[in-house]
N, C-alpha and C. Protein backbone atom coordinates (compact mmCIF):
# COMPACT_ATOMS: atom_id res chain seq x y z
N UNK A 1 120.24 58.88 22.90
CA UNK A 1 119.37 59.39 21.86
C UNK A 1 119.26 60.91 22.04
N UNK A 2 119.68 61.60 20.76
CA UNK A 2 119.13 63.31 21.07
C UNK A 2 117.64 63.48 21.04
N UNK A 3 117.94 64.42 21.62
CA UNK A 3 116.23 65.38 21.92
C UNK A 3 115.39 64.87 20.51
N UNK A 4 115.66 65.12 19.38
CA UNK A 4 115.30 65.71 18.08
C UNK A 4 114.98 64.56 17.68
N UNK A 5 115.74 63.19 17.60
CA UNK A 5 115.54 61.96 17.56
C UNK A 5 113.71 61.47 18.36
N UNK A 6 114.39 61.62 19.45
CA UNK A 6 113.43 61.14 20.68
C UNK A 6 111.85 61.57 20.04
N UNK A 7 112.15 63.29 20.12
CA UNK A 7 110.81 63.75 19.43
C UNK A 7 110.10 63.06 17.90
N UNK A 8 110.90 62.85 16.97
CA UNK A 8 110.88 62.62 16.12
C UNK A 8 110.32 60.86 15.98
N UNK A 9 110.85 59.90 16.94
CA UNK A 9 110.47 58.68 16.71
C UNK A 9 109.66 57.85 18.12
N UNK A 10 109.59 58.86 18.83
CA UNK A 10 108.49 58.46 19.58
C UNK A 10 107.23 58.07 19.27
N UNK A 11 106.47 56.87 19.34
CA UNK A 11 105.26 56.00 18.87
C UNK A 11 104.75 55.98 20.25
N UNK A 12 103.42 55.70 20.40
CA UNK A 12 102.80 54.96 21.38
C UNK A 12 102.82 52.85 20.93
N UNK A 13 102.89 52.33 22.24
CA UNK A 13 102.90 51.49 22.06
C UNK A 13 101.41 50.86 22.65
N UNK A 14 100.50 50.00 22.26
CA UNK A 14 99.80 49.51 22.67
C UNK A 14 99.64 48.84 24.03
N UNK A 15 98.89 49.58 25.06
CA UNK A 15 98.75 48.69 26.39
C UNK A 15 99.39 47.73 26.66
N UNK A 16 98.05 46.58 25.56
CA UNK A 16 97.99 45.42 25.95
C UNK A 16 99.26 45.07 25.33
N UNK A 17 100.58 45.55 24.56
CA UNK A 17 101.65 44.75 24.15
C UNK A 17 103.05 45.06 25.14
N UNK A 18 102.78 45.83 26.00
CA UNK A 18 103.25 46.69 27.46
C UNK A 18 103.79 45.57 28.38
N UNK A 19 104.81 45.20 28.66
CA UNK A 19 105.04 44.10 30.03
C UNK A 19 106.15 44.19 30.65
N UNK A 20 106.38 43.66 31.61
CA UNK A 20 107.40 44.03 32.57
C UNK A 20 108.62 43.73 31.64
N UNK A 21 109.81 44.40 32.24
CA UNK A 21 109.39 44.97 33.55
C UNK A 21 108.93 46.26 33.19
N UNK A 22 108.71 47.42 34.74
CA UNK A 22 107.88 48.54 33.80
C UNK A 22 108.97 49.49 34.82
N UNK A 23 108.91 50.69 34.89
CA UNK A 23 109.55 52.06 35.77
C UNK A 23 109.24 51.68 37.02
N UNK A 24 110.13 51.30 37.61
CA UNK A 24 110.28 51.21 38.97
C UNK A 24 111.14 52.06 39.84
N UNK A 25 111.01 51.78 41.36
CA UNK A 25 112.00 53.24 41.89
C UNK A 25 112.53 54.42 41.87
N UNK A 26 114.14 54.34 41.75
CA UNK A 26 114.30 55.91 41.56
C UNK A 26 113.51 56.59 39.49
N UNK A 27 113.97 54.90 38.82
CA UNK A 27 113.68 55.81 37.80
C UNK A 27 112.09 56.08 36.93
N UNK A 28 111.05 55.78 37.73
CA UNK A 28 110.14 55.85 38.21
C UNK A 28 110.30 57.21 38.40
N UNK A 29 110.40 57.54 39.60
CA UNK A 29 110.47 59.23 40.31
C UNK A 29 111.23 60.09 39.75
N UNK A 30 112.24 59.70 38.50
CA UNK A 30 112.76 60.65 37.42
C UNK A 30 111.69 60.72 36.82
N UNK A 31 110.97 59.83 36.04
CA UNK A 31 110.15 59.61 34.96
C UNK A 31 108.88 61.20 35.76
N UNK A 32 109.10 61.05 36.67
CA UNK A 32 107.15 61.88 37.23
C UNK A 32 107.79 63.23 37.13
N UNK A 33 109.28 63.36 37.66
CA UNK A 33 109.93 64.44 37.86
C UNK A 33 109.96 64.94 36.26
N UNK A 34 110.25 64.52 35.51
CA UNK A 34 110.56 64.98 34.22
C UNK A 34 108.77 65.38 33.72
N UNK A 35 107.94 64.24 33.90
CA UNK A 35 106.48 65.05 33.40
C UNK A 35 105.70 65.91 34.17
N UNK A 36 106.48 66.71 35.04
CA UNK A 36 105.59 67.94 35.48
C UNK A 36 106.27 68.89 35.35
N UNK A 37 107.86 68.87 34.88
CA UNK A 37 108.27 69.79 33.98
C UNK A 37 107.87 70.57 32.77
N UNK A 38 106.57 70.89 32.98
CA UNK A 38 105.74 71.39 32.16
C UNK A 38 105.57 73.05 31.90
N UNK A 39 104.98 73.47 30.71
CA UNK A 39 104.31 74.94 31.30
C UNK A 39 103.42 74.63 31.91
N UNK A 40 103.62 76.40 32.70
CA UNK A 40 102.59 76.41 34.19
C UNK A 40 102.36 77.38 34.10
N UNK A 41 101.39 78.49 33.26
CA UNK A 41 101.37 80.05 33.21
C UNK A 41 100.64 80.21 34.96
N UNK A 42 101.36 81.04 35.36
CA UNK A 42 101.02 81.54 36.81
C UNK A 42 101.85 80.09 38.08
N UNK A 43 102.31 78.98 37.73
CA UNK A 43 102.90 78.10 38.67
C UNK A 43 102.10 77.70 39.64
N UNK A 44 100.61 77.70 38.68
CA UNK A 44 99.64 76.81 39.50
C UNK A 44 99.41 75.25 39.79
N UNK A 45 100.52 74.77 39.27
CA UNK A 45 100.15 73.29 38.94
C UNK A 45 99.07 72.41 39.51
N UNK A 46 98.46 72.94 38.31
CA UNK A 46 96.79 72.23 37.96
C UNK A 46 96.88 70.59 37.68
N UNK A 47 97.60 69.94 37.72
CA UNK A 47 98.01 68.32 37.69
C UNK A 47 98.20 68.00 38.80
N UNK A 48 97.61 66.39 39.07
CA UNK A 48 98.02 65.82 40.20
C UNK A 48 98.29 64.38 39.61
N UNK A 49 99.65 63.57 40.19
CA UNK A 49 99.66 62.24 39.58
C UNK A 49 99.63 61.15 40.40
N UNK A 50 98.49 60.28 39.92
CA UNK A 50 98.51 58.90 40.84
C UNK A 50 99.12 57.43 40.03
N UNK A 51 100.00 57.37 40.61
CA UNK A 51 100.50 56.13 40.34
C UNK A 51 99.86 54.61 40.94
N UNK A 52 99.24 54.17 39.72
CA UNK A 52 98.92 52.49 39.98
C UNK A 52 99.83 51.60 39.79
N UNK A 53 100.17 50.59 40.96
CA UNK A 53 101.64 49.63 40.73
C UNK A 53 100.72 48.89 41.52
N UNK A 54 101.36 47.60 40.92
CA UNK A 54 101.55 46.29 42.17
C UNK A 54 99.68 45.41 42.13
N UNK A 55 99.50 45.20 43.08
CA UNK A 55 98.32 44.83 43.33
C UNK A 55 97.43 45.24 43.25
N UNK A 56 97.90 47.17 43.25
CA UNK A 56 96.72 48.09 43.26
C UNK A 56 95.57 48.18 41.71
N UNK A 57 96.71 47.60 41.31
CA UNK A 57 96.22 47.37 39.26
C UNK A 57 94.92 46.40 39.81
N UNK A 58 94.92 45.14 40.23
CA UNK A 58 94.71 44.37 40.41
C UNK A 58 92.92 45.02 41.40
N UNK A 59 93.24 45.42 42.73
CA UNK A 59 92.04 46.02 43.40
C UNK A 59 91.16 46.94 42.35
N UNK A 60 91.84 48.33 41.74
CA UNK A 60 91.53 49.08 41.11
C UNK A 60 90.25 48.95 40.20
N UNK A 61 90.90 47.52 39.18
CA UNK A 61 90.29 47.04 38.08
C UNK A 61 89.28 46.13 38.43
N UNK A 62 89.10 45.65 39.93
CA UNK A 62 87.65 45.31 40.44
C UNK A 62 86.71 46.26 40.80
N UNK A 63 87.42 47.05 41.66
CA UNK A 63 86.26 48.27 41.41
C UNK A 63 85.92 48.96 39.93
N UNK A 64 86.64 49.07 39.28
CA UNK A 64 86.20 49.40 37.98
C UNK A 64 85.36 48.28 37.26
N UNK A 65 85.13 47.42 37.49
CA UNK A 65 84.42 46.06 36.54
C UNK A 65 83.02 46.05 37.59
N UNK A 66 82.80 46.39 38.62
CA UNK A 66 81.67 46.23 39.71
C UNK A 66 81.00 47.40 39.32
N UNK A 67 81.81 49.09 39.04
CA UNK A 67 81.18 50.07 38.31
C UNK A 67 80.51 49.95 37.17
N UNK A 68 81.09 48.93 36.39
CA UNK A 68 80.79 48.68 35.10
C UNK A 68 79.68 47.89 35.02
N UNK A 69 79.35 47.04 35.51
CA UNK A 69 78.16 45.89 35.82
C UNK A 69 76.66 46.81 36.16
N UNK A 70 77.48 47.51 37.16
CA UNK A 70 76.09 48.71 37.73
C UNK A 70 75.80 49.49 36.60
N UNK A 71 76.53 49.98 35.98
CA UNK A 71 76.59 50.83 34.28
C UNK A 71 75.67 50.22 33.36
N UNK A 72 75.85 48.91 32.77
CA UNK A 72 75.87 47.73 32.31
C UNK A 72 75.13 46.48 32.66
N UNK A 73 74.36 46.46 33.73
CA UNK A 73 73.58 45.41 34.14
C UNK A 73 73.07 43.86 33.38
N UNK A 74 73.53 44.68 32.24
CA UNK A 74 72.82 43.31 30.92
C UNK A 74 74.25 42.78 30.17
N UNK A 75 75.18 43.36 30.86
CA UNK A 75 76.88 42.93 30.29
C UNK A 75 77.52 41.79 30.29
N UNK A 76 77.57 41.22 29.28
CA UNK A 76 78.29 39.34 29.77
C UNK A 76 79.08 39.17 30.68
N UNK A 77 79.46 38.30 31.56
CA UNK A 77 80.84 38.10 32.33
C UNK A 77 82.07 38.34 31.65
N UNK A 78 81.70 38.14 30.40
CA UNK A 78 83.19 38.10 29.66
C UNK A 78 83.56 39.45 29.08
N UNK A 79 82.32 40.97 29.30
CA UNK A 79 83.05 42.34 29.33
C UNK A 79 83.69 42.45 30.64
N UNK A 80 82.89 42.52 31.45
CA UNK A 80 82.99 42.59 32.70
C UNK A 80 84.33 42.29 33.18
N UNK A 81 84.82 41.14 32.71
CA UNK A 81 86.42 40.04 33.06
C UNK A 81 87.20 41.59 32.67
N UNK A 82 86.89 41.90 31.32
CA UNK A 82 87.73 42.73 30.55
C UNK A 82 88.22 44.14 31.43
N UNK A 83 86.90 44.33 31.66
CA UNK A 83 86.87 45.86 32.71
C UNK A 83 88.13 45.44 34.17
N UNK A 84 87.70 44.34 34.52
CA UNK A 84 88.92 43.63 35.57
C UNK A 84 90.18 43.60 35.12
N UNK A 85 90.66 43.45 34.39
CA UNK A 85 91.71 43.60 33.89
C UNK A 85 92.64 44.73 33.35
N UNK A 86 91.45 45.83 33.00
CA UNK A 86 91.91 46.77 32.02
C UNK A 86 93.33 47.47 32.91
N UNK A 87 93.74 47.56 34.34
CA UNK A 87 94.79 47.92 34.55
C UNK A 87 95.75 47.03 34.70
N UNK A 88 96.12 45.68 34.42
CA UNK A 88 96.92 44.94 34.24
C UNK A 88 97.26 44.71 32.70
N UNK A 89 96.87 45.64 32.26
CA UNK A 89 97.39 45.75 30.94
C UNK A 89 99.18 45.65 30.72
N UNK A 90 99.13 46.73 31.20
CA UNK A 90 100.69 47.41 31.80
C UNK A 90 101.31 47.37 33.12
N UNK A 91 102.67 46.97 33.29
CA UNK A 91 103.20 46.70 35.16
C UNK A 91 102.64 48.14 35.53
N UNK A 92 102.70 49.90 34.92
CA UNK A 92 102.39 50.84 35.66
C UNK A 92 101.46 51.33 34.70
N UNK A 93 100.55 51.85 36.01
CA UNK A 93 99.49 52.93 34.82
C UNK A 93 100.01 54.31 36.10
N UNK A 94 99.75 55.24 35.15
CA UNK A 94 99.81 56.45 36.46
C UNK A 94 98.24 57.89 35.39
N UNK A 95 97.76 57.67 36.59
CA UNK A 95 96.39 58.27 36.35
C UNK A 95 97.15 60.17 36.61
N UNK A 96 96.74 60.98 35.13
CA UNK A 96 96.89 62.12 35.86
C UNK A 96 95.99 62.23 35.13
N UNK A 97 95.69 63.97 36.71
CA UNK A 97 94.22 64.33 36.87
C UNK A 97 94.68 65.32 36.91
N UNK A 98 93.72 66.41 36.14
CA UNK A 98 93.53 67.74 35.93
C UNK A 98 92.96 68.19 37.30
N UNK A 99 93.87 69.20 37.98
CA UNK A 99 93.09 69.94 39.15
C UNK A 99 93.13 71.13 38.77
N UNK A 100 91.86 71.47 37.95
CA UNK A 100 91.64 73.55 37.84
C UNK A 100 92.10 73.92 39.22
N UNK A 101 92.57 74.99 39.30
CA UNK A 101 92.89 75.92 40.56
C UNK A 101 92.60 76.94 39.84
N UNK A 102 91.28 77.90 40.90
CA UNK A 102 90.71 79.29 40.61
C UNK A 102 91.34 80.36 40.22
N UNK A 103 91.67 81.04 39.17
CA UNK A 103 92.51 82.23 38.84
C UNK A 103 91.81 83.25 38.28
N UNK A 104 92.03 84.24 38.08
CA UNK A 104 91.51 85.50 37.81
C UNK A 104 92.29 85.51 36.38
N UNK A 105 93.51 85.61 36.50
CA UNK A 105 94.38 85.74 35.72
C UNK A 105 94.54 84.56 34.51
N UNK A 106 94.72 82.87 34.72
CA UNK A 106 94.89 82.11 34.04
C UNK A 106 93.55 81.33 33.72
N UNK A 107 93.34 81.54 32.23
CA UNK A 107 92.21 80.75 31.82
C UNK A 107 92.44 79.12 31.97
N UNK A 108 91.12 78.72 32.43
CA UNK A 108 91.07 77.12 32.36
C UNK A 108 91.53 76.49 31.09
N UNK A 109 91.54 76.88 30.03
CA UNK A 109 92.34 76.04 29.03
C UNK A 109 93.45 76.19 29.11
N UNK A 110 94.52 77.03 29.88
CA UNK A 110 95.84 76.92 30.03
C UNK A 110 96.35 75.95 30.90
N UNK A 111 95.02 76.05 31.69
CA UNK A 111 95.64 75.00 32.91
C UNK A 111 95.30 73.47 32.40
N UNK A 112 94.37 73.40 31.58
CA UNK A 112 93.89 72.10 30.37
C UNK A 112 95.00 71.82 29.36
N UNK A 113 95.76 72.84 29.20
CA UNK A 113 96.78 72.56 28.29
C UNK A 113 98.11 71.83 28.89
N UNK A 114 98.63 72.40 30.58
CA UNK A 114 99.36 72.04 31.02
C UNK A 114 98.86 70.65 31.54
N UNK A 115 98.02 70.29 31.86
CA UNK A 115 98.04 68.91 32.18
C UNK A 115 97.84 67.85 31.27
N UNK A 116 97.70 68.26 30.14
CA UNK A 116 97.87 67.30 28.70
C UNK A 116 99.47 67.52 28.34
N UNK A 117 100.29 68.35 28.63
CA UNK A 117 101.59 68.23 28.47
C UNK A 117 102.22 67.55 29.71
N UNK A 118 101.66 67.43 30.60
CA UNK A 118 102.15 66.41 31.73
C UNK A 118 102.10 64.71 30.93
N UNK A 119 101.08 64.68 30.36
CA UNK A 119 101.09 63.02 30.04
C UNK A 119 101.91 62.83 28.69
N UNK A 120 102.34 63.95 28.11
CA UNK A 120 103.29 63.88 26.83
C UNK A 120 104.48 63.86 27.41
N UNK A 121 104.37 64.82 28.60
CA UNK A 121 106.21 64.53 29.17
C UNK A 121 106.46 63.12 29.37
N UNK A 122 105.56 62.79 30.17
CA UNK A 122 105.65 61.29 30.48
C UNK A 122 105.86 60.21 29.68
N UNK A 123 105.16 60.29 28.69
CA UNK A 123 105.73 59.64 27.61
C UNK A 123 107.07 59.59 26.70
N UNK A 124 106.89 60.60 26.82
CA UNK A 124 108.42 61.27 26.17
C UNK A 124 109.51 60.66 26.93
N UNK A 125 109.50 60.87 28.75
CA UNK A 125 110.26 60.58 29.51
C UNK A 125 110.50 59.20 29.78
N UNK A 126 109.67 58.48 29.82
CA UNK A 126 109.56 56.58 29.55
C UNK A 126 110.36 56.30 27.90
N UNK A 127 109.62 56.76 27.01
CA UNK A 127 110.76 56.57 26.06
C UNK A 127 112.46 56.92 25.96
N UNK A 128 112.66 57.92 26.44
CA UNK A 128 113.99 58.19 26.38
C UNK A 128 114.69 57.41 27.26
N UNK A 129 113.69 56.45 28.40
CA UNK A 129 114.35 56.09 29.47
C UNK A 129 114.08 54.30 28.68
N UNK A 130 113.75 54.34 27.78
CA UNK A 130 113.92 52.80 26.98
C UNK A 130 112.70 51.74 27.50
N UNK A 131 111.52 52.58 27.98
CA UNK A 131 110.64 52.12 28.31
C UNK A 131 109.05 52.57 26.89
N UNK A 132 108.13 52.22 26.99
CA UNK A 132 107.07 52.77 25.95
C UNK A 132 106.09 53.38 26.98
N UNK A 133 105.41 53.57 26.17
CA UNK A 133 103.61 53.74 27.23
C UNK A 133 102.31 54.10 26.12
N UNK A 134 101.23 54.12 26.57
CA UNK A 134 100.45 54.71 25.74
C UNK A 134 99.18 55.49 26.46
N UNK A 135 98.69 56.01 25.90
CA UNK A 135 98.09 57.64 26.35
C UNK A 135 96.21 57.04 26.58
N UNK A 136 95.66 56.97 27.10
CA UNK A 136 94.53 56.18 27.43
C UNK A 136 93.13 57.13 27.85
N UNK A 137 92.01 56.75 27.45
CA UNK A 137 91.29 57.43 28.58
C UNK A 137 89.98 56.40 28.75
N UNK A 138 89.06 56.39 27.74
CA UNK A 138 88.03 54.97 28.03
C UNK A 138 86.69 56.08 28.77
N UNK A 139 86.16 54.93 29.08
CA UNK A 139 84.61 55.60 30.25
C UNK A 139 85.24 55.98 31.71
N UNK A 140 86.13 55.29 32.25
CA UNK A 140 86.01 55.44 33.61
C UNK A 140 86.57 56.50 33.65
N UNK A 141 87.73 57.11 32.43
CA UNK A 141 87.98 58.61 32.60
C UNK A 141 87.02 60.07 33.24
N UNK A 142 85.55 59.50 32.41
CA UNK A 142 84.73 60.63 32.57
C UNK A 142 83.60 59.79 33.71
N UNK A 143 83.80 58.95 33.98
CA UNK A 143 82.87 58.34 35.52
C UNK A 143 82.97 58.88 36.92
N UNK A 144 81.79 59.94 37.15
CA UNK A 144 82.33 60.92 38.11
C UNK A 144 82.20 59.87 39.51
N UNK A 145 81.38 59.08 39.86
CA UNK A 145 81.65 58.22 40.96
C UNK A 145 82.82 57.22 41.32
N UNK A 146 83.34 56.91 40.05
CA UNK A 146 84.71 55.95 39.45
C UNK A 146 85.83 57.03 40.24
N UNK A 147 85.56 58.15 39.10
CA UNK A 147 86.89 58.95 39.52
C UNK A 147 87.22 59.26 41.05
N UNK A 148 85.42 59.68 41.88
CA UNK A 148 85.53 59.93 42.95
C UNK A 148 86.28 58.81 44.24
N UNK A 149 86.03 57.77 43.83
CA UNK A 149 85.96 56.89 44.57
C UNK A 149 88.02 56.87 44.93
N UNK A 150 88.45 57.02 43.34
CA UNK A 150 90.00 56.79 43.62
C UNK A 150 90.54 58.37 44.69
N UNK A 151 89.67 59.03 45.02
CA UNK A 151 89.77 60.12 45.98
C UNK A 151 89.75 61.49 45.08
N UNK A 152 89.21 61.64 44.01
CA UNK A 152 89.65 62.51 43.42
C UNK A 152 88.45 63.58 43.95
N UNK A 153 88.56 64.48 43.67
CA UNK A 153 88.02 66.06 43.67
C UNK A 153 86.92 66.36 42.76
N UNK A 154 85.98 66.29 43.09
CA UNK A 154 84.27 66.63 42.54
C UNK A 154 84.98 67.65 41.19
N UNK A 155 85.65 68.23 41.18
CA UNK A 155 86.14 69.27 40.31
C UNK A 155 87.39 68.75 39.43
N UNK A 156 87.84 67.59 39.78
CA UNK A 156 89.05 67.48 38.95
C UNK A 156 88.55 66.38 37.97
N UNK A 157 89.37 66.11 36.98
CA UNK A 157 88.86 65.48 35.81
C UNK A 157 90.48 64.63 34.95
N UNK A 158 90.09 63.49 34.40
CA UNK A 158 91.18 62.83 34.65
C UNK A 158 91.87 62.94 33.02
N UNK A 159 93.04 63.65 33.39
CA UNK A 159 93.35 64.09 31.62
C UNK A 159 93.97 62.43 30.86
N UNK A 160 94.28 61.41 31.59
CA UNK A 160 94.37 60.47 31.06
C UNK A 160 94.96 59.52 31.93
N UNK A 161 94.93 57.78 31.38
CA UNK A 161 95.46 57.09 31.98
C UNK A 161 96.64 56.43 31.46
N UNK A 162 98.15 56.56 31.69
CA UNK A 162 98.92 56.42 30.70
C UNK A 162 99.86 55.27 31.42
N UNK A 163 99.53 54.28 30.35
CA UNK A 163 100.55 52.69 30.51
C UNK A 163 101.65 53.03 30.37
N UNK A 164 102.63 51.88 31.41
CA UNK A 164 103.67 52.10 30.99
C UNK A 164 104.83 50.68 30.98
N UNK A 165 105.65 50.34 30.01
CA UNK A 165 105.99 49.16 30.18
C UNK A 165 107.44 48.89 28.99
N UNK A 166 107.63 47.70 29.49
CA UNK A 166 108.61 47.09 28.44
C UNK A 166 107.87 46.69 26.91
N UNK A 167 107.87 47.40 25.97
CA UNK A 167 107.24 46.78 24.75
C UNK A 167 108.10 45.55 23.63
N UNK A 168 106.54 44.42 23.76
CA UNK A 168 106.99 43.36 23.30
C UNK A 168 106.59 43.11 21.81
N UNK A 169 106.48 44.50 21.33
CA UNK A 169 107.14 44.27 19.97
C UNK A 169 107.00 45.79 19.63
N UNK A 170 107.21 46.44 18.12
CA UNK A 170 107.38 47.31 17.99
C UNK A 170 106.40 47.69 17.60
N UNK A 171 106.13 49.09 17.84
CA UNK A 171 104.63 49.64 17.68
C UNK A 171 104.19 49.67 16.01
N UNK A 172 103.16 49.48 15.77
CA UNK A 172 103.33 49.70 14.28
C UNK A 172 102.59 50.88 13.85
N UNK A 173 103.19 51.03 12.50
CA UNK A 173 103.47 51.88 11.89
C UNK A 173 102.35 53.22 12.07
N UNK A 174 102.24 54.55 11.65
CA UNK A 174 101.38 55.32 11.87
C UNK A 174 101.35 56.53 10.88
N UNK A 175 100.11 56.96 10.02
CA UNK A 175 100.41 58.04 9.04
C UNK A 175 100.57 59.08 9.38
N UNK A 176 101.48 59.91 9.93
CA UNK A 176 101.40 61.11 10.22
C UNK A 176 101.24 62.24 9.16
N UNK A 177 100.31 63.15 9.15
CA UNK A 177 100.01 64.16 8.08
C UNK A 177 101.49 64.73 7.71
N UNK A 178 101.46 65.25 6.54
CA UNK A 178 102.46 66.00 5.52
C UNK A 178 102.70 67.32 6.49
N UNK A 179 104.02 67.96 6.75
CA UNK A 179 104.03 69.15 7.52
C UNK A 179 103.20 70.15 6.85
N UNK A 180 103.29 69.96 5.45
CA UNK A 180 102.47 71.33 4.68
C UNK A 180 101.03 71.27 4.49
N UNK A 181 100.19 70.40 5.10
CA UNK A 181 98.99 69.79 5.19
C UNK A 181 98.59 70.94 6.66
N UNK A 182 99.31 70.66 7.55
CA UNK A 182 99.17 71.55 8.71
C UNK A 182 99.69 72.97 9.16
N UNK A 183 100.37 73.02 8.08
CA UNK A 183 101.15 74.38 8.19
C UNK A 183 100.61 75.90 7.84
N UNK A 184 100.01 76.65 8.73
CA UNK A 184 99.67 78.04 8.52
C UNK A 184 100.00 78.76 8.41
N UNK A 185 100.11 80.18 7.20
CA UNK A 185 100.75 80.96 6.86
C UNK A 185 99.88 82.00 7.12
N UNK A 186 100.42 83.18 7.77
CA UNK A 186 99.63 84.68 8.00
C UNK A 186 98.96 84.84 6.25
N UNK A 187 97.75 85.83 6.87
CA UNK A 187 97.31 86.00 5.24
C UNK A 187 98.19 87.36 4.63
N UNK A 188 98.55 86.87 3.94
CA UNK A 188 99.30 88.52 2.91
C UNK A 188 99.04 90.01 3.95
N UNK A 189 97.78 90.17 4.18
CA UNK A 189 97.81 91.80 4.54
C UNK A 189 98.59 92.00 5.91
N UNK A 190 98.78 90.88 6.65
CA UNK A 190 99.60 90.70 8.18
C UNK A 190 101.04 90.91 7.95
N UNK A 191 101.47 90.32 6.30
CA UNK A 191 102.62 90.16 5.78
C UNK A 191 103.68 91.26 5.61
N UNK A 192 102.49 92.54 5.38
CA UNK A 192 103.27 93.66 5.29
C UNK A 192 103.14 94.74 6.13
């Protein structure tokens, strides 16, 4: 598939329609290699990526459903189940997390920008590699004891949680706006 293609017909696929098999091994470690091929104004790389596989889906999503209960105290068993599950959605989730690093020079939205192009590479890079994923975030994204607990950094913040898998059917369909709907033109006096 060319570049232009790839860009062009890349969909997210739904989690829950995500199943094995999913990126394993080396092409796995292409897939991470290719999404931190990112911009990096100053080569601070403000991203860090944790990969959930295996059983860890499985531990993860109990501590996340025990957070949730404490959140939630009046929550049926049957959200709760849900919260247990939510990382067995997909064989891989890989959590990346925004790590600001202090600069003088590079504003925090650059470094906010590069770690939202980390989870587009990734996507990008699972698709071209004949795999799907989809781009996630939910409550436990912004749950600073949740986040802490998976070891993260009082300061870092989790730009998303992105599935990844064999999709068992095709994503459907999606309206994307008209290019000329979004398209900005300098005003006349810039023009000349």
């Amino acid at each position: 598939m060319d570049a232009l293609t790839l860009l062009t017909q890349r969909r997210s696929s739904r989690a829950a329609d995500l199943d094995a098999p999913g990126p394993a091994g080396e092409t796995l470690t292409q897939l991470l290699e290719a999404a931190i091929r990112v911009p990096d104004h100053g080569k601070l790389g403000p991203w860090r990526l944790l990969p959930i596989l295996g059983d860890d889906r499985t531990r993860l999503g109990e501590q996340l459903a025990a957070r949730f209960k404490v959140l939630n105290p009046e929550a049926s068993e049957a959200l709760v189940a849900l919260e247990a599950e939510r990382f067995l959605r997909a064989p891989v989730v890989i959590a990346v997390v925004f790590r600001p690093v202090a600069s003088e020079k590079i504003p925090l939205w650059e470094q906010q920008l590069s770690a939202g192009a980390v989870c587009q590479n990734l996507l990008l890079a699972a698709h071209a590699a004949g795999f799907a994923g989809q781009w996630l975030t939910g409550w436990s994204a912004y749950d600073r004891p949740f986040l802490e607990g998976l070891g993260l950094f009082e300061t870092d913040q989790l730009a998303g949680w992105i599935y990844l898998g064999t999709p068992q059917r095709a994503p459907s369909p999606r309206v994307r706006p008209a290019l000329e709907e979004v398209l900005l033109t300098l005003p006349e006096a810039q023009r000349r």
